[in-house]
PDB file of N, CA and C in Angstrom:
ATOM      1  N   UNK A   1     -22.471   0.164  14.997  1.00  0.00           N
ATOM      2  CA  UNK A   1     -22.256  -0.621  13.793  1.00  0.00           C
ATOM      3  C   UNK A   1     -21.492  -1.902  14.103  1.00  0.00           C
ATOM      4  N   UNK A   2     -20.839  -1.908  15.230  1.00  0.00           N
ATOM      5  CA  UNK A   2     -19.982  -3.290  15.924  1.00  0.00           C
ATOM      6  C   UNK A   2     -20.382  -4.627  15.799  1.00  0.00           C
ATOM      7  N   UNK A   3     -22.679  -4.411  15.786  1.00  0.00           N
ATOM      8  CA  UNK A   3     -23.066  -5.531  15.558  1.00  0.00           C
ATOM      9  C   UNK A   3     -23.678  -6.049  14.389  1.00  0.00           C
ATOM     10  N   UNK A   4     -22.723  -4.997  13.112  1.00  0.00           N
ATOM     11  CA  UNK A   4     -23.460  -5.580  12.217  1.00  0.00           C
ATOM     12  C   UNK A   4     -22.763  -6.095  11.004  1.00  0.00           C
ATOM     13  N   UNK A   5     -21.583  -6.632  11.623  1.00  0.00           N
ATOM     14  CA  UNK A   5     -20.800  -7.234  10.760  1.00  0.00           C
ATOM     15  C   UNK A   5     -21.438  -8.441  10.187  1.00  0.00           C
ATOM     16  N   UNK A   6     -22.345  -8.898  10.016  1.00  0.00           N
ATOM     17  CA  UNK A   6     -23.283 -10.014   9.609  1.00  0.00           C
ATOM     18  C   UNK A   6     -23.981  -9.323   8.423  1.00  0.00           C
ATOM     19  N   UNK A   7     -23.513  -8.048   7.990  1.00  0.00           N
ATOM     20  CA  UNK A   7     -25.273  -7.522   7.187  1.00  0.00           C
ATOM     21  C   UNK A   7     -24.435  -7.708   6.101  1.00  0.00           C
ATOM     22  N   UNK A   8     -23.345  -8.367   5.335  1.00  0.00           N
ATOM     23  CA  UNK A   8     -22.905  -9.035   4.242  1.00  0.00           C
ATOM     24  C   UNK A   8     -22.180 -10.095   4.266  1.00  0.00           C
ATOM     25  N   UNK A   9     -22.000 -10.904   3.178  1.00  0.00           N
ATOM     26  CA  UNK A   9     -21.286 -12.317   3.934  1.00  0.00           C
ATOM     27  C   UNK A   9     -20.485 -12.188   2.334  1.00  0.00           C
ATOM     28  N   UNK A  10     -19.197 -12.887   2.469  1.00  0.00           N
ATOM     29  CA  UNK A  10     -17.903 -12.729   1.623  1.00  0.00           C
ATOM     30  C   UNK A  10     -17.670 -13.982   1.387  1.00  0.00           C
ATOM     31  N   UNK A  11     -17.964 -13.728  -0.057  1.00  0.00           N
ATOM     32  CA  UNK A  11     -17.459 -15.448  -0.592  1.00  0.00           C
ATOM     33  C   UNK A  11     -16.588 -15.345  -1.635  1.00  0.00           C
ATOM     34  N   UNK A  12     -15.103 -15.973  -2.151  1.00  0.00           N
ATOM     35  CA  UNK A  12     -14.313 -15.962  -2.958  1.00  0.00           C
ATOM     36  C   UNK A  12     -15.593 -16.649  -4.313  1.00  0.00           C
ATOM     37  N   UNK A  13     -15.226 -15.537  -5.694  1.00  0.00           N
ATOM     38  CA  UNK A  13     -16.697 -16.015  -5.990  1.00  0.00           C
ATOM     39  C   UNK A  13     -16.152 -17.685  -6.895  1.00  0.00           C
ATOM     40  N   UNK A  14     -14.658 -17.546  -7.325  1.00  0.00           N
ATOM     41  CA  UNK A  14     -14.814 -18.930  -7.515  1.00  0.00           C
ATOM     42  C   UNK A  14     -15.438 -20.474  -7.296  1.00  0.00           C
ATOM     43  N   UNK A  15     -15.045 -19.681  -5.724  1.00  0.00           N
ATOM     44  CA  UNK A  15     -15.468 -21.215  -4.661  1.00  0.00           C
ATOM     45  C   UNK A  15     -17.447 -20.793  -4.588  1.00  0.00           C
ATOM     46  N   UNK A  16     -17.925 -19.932  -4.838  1.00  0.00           N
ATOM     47  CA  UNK A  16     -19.276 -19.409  -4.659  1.00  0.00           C
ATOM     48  C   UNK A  16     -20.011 -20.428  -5.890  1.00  0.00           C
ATOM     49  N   UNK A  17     -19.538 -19.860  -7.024  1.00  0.00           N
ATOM     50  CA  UNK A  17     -19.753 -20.536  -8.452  1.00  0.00           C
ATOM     51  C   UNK A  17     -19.648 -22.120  -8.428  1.00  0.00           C
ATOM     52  N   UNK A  18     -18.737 -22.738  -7.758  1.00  0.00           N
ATOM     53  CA  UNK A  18     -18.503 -24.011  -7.706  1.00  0.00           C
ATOM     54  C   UNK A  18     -19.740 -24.559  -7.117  1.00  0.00           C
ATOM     55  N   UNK A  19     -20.027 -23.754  -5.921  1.00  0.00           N
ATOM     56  CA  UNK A  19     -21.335 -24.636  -4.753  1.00  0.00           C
ATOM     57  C   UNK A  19     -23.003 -24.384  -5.115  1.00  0.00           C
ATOM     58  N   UNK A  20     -22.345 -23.071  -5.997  1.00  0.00           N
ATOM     59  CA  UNK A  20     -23.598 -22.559  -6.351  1.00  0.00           C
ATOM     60  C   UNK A  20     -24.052 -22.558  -8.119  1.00  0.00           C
ATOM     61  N   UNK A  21     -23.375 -23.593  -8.676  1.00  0.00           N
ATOM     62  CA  UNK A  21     -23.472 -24.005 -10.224  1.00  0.00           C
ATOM     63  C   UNK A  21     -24.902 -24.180 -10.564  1.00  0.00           C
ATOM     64  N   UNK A  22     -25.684 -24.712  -9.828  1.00  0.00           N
ATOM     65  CA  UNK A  22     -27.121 -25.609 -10.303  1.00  0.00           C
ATOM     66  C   UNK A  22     -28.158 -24.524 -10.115  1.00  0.00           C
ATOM     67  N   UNK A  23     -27.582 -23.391  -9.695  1.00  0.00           N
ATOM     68  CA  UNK A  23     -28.664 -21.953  -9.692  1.00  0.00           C
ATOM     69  C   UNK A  23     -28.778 -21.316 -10.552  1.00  0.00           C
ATOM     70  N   UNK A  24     -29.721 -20.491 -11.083  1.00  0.00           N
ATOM     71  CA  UNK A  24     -29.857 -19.880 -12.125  1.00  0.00           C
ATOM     72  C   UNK A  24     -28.550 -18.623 -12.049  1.00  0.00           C
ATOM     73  N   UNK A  25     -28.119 -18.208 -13.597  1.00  0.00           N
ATOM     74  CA  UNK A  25     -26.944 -16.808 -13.185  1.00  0.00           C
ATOM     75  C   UNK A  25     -27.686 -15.529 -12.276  1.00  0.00           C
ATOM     76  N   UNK A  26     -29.184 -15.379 -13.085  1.00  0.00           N
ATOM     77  CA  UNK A  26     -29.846 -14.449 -12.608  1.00  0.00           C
ATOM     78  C   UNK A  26     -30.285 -13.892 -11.152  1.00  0.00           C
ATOM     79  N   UNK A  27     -30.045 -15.560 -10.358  1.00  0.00           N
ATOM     80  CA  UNK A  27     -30.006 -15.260  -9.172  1.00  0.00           C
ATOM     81  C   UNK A  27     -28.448 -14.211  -8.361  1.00  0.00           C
ATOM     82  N   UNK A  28     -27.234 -14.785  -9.124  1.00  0.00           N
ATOM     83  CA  UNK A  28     -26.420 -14.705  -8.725  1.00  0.00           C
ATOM     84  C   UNK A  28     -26.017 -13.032  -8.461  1.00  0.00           C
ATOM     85  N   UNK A  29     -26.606 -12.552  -9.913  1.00  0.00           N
ATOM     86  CA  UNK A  29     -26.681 -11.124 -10.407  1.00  0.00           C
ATOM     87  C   UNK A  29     -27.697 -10.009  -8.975  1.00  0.00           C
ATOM     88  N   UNK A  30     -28.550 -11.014  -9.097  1.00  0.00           N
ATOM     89  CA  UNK A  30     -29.508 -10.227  -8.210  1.00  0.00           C
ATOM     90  C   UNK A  30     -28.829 -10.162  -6.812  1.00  0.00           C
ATOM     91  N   UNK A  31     -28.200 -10.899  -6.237  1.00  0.00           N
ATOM     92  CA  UNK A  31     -27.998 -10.962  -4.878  1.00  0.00           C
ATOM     93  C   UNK A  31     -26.186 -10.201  -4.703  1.00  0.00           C
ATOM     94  N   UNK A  32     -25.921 -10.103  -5.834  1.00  0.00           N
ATOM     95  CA  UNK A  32     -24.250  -9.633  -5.709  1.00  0.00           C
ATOM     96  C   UNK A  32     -24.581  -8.013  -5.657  1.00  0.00           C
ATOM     97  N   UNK A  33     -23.310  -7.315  -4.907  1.00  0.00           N
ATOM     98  CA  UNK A  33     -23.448  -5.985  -4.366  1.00  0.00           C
ATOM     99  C   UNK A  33     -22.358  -5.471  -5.435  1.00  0.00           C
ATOM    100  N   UNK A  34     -22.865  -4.571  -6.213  1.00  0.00           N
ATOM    101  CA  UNK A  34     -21.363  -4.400  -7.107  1.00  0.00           C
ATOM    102  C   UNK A  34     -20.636  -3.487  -6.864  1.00  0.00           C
ATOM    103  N   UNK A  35     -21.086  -2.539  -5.887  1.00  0.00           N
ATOM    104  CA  UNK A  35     -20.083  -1.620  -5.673  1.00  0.00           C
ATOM    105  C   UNK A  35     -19.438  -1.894  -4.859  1.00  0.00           C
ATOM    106  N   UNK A  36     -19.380  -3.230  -3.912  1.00  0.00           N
ATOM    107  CA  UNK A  36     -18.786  -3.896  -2.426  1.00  0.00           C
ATOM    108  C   UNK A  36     -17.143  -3.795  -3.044  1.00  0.00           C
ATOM    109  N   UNK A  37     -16.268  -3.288  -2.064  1.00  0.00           N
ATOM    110  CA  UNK A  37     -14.813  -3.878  -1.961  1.00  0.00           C
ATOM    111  C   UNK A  37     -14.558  -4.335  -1.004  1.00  0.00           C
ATOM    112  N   UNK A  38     -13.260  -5.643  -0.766  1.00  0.00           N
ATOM    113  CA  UNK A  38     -13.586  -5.930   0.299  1.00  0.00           C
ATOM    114  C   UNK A  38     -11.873  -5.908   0.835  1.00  0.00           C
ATOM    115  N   UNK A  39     -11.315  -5.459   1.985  1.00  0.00           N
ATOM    116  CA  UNK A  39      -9.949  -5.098   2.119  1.00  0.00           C
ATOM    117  C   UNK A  39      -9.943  -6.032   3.430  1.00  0.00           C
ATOM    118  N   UNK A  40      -9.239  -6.885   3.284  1.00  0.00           N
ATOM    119  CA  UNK A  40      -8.813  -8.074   4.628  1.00  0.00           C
ATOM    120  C   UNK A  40      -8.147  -7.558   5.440  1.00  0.00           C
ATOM    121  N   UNK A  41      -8.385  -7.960   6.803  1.00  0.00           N
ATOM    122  CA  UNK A  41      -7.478  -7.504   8.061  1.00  0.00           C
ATOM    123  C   UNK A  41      -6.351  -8.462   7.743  1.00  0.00           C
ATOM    124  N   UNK A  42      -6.063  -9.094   6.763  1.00  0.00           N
ATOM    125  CA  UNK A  42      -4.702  -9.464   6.855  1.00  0.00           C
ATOM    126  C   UNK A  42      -3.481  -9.129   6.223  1.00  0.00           C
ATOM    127  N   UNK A  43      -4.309  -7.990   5.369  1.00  0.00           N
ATOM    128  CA  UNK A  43      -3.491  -7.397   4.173  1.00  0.00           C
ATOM    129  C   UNK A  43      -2.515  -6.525   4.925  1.00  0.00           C
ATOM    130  N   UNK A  44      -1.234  -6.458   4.577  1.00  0.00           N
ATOM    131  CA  UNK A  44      -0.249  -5.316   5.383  1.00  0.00           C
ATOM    132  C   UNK A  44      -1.026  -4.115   5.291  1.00  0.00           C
ATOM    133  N   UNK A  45      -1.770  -3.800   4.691  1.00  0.00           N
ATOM    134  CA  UNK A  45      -1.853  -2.119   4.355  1.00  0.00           C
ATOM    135  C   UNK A  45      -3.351  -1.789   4.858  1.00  0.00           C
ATOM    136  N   UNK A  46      -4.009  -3.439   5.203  1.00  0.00           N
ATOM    137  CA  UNK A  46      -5.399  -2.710   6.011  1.00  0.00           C
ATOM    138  C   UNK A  46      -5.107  -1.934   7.077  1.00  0.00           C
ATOM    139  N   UNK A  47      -4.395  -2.041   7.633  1.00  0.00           N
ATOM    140  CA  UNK A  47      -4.574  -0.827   9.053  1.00  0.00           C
ATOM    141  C   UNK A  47      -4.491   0.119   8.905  1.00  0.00           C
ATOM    142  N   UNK A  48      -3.449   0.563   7.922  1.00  0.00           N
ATOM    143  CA  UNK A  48      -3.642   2.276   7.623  1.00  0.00           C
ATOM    144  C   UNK A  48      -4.817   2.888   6.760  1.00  0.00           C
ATOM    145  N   UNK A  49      -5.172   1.629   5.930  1.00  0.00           N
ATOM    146  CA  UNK A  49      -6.233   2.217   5.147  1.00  0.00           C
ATOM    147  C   UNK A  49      -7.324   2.716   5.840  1.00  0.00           C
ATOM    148  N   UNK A  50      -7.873   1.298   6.432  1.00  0.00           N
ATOM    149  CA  UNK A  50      -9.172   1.472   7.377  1.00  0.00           C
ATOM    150  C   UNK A  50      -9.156   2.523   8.883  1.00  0.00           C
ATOM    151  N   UNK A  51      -7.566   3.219   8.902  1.00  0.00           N
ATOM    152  CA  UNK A  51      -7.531   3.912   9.936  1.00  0.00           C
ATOM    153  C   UNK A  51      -7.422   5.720   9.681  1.00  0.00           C
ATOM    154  N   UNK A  52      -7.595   5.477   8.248  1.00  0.00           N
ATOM    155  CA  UNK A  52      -7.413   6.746   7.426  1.00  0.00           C
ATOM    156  C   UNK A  52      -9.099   7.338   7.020  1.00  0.00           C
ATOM    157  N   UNK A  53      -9.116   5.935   7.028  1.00  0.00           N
ATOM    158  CA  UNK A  53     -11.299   5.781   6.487  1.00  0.00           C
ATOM    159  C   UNK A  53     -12.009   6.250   7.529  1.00  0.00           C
ATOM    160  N   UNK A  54     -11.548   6.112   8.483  1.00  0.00           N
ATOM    161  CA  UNK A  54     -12.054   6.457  10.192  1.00  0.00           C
ATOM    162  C   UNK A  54     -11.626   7.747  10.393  1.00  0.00           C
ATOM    163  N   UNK A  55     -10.179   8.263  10.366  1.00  0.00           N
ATOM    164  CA  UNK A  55     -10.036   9.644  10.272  1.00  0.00           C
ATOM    165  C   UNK A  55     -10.807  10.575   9.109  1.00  0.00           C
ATOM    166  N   UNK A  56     -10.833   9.792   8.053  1.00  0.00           N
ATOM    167  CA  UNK A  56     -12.171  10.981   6.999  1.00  0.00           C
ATOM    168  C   UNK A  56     -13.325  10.761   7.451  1.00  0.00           C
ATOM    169  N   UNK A  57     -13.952  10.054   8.505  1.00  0.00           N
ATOM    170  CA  UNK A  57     -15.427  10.063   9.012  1.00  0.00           C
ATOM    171  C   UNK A  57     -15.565  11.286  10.007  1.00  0.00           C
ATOM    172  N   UNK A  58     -14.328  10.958  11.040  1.00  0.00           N
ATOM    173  CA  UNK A  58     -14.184  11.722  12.272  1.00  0.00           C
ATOM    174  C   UNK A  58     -14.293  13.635  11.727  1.00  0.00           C
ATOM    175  N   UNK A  59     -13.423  13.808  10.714  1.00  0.00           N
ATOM    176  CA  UNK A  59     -13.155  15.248  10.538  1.00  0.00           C
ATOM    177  C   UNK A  59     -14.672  15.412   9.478  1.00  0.00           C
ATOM    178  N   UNK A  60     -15.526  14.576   8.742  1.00  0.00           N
ATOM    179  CA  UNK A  60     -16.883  15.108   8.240  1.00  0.00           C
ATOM    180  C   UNK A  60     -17.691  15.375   9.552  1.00  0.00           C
ATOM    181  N   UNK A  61     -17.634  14.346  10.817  1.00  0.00           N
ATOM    182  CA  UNK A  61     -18.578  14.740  12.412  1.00  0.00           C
ATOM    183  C   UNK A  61     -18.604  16.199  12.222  1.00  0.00           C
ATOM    184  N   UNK A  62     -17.138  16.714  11.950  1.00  0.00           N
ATOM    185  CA  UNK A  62     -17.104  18.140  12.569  1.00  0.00           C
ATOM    186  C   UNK A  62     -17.382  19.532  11.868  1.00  0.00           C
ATOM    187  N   UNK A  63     -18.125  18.827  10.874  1.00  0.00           N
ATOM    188  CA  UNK A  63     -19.128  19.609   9.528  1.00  0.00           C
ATOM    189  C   UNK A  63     -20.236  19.352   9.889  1.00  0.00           C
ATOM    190  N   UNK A  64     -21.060  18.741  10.759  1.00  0.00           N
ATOM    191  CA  UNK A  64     -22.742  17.964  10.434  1.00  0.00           C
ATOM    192  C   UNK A  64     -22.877  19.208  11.924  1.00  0.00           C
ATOM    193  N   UNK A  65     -23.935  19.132  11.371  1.00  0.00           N
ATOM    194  CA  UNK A  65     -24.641  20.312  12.899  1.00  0.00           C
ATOM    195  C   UNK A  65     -25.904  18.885  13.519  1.00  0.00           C
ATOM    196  N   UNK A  66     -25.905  17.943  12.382  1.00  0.00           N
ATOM    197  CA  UNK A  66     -27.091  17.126  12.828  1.00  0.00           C
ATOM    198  C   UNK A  66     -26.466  16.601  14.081  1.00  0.00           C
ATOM    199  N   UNK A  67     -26.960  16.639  15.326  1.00  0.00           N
ATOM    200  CA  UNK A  67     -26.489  15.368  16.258  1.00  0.00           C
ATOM    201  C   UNK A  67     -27.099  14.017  16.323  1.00  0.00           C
ATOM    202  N   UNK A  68     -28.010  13.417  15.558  1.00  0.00           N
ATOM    203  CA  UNK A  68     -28.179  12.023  15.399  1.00  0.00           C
ATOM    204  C   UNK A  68     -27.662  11.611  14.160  1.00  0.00           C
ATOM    205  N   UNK A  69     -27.264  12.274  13.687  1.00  0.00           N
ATOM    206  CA  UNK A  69     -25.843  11.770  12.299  1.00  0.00           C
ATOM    207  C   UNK A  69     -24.541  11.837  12.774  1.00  0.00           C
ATOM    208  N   UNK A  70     -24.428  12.797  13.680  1.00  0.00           N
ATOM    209  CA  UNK A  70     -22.994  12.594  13.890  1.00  0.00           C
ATOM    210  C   UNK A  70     -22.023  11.373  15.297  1.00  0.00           C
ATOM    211  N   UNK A  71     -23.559  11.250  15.611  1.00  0.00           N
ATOM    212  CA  UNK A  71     -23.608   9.888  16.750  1.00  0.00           C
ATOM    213  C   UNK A  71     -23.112   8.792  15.908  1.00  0.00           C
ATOM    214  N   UNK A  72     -23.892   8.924  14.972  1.00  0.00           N
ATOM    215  CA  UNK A  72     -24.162   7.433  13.670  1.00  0.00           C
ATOM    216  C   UNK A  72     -22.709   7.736  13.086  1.00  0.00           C
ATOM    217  N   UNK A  73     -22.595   8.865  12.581  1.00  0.00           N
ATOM    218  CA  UNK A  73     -21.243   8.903  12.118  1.00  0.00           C
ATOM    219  C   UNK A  73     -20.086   8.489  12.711  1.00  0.00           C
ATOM    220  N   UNK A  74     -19.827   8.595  14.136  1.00  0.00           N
ATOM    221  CA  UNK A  74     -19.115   8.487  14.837  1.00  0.00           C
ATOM    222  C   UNK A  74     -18.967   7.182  15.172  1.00  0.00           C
ATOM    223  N   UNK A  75     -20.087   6.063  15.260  1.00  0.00           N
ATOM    224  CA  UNK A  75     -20.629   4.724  15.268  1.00  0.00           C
ATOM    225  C   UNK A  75     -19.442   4.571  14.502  1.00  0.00           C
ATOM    226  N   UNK A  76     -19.682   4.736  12.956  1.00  0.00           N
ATOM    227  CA  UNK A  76     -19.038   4.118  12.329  1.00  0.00           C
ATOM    228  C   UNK A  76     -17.899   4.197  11.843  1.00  0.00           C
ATOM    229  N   UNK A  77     -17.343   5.444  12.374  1.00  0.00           N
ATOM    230  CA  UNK A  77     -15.996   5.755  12.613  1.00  0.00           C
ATOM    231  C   UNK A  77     -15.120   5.100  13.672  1.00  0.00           C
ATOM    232  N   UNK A  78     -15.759   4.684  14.701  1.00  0.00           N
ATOM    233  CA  UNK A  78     -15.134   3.556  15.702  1.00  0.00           C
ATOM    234  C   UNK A  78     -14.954   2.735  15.321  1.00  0.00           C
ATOM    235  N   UNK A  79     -16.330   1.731  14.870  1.00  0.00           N
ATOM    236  CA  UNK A  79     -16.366   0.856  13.965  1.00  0.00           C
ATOM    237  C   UNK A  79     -14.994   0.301  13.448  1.00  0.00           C
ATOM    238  N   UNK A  80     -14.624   1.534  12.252  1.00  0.00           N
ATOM    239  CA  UNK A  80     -13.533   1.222  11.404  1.00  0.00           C
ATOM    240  C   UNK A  80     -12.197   1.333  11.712  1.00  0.00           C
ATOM    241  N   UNK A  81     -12.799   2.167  13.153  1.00  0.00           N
ATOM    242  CA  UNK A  81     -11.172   2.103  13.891  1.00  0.00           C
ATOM    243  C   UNK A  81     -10.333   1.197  14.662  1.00  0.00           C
ATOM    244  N   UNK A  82     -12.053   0.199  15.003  1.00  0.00           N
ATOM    245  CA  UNK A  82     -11.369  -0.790  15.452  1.00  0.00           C
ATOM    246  C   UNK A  82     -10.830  -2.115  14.754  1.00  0.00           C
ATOM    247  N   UNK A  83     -11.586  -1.833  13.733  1.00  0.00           N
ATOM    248  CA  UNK A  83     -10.965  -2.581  12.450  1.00  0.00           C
ATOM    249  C   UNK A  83      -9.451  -2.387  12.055  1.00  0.00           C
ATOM    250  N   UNK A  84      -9.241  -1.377  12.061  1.00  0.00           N
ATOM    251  CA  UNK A  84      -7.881  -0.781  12.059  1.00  0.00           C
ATOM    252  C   UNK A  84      -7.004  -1.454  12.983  1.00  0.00           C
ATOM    253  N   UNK A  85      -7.556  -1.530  14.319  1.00  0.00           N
ATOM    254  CA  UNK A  85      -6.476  -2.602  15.332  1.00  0.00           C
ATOM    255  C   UNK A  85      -6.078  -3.551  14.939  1.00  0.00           C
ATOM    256  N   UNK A  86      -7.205  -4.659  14.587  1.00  0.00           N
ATOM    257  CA  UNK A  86      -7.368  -5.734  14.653  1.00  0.00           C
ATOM    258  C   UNK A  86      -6.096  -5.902  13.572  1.00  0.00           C
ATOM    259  N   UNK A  87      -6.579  -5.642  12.228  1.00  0.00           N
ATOM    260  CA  UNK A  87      -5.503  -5.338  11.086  1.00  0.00           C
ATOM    261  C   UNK A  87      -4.255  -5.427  11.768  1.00  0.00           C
ATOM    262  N   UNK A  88      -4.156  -4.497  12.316  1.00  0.00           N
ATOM    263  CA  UNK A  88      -2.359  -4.102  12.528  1.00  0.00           C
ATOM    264  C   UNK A  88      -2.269  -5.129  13.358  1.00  0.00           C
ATOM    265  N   UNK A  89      -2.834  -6.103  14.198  1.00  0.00           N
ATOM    266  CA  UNK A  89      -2.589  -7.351  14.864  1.00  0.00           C
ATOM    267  C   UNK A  89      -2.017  -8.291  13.912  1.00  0.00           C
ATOM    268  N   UNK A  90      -3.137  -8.491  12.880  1.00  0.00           N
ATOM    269  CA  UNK A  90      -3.386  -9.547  11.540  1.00  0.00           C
ATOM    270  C   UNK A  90      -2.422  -9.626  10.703  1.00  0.00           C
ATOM    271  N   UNK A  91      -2.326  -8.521  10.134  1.00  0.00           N
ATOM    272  CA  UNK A  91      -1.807  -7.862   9.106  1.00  0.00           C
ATOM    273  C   UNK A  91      -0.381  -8.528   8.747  1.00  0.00           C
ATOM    274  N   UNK A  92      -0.013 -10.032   7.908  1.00  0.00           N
ATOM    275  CA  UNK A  92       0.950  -9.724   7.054  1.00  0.00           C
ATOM    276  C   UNK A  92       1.137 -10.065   5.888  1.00  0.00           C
ATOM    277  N   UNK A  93       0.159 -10.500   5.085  1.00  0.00           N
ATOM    278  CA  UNK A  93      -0.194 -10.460   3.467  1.00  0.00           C
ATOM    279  C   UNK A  93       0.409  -9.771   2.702  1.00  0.00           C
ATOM    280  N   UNK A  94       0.990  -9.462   1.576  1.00  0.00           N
ATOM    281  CA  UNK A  94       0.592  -8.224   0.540  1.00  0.00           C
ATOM    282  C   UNK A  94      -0.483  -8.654  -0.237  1.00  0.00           C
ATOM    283  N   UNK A  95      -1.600  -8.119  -0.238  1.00  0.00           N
ATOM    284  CA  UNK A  95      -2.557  -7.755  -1.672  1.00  0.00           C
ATOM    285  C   UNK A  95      -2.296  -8.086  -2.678  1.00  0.00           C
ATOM    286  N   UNK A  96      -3.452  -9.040  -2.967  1.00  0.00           N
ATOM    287  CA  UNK A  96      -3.918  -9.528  -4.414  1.00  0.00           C
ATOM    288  C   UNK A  96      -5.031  -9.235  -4.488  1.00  0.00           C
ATOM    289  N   UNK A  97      -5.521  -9.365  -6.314  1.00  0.00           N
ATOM    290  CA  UNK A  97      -6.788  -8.972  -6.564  1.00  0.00           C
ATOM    291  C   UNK A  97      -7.617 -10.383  -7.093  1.00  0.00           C
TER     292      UNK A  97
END
């Protein structure tokens, strides 16, 4: 999953709305993900979050009998673990919404 940090792109939607005024709303609707949250590696509290998100992936691996899910699972349990580093590098914001 390391290479697929590209498969959504994050726009503050203020500044989105500003560049993107002369488009129809309907487009806007169609292309927005609504269940997306999005937690910054700069926020103090991403590292534990995203390192807690990785520990609830790791302990479901050890429920799946599938072994090409739990490869994938595991994918993306690294994934978020290394997200977790980076964070605790990043990390000194507090959170806003």
């Amino acid at each position: 999953m390391g290479d697929s940090d590209d498969k959504y792109i994050v726009f503050k939607s203020d500044e989105f709305f500003a560049q993107t005024s002369g488009l129809p709303v309907a487009l806007w609707t169609s292309i927005a993900v609504p269940d997306a949250v999005v937690i910054r590696r700069q926020d103090k509290f991403a590292s534990p979050a995203l390192a807690t998100y990785s520990s609830m992936i790791a302990v479901a691996v050890s429920l799946i009998e599938d072994d090409e899910k739990r490869k994938e699972l595991l994918r993306v349990a690294d994934y978020f673990e290394h997200q977790a580093q980076l964070a605790a590098d990043e990390g000194h914001k507090l959170p806003d919404v």
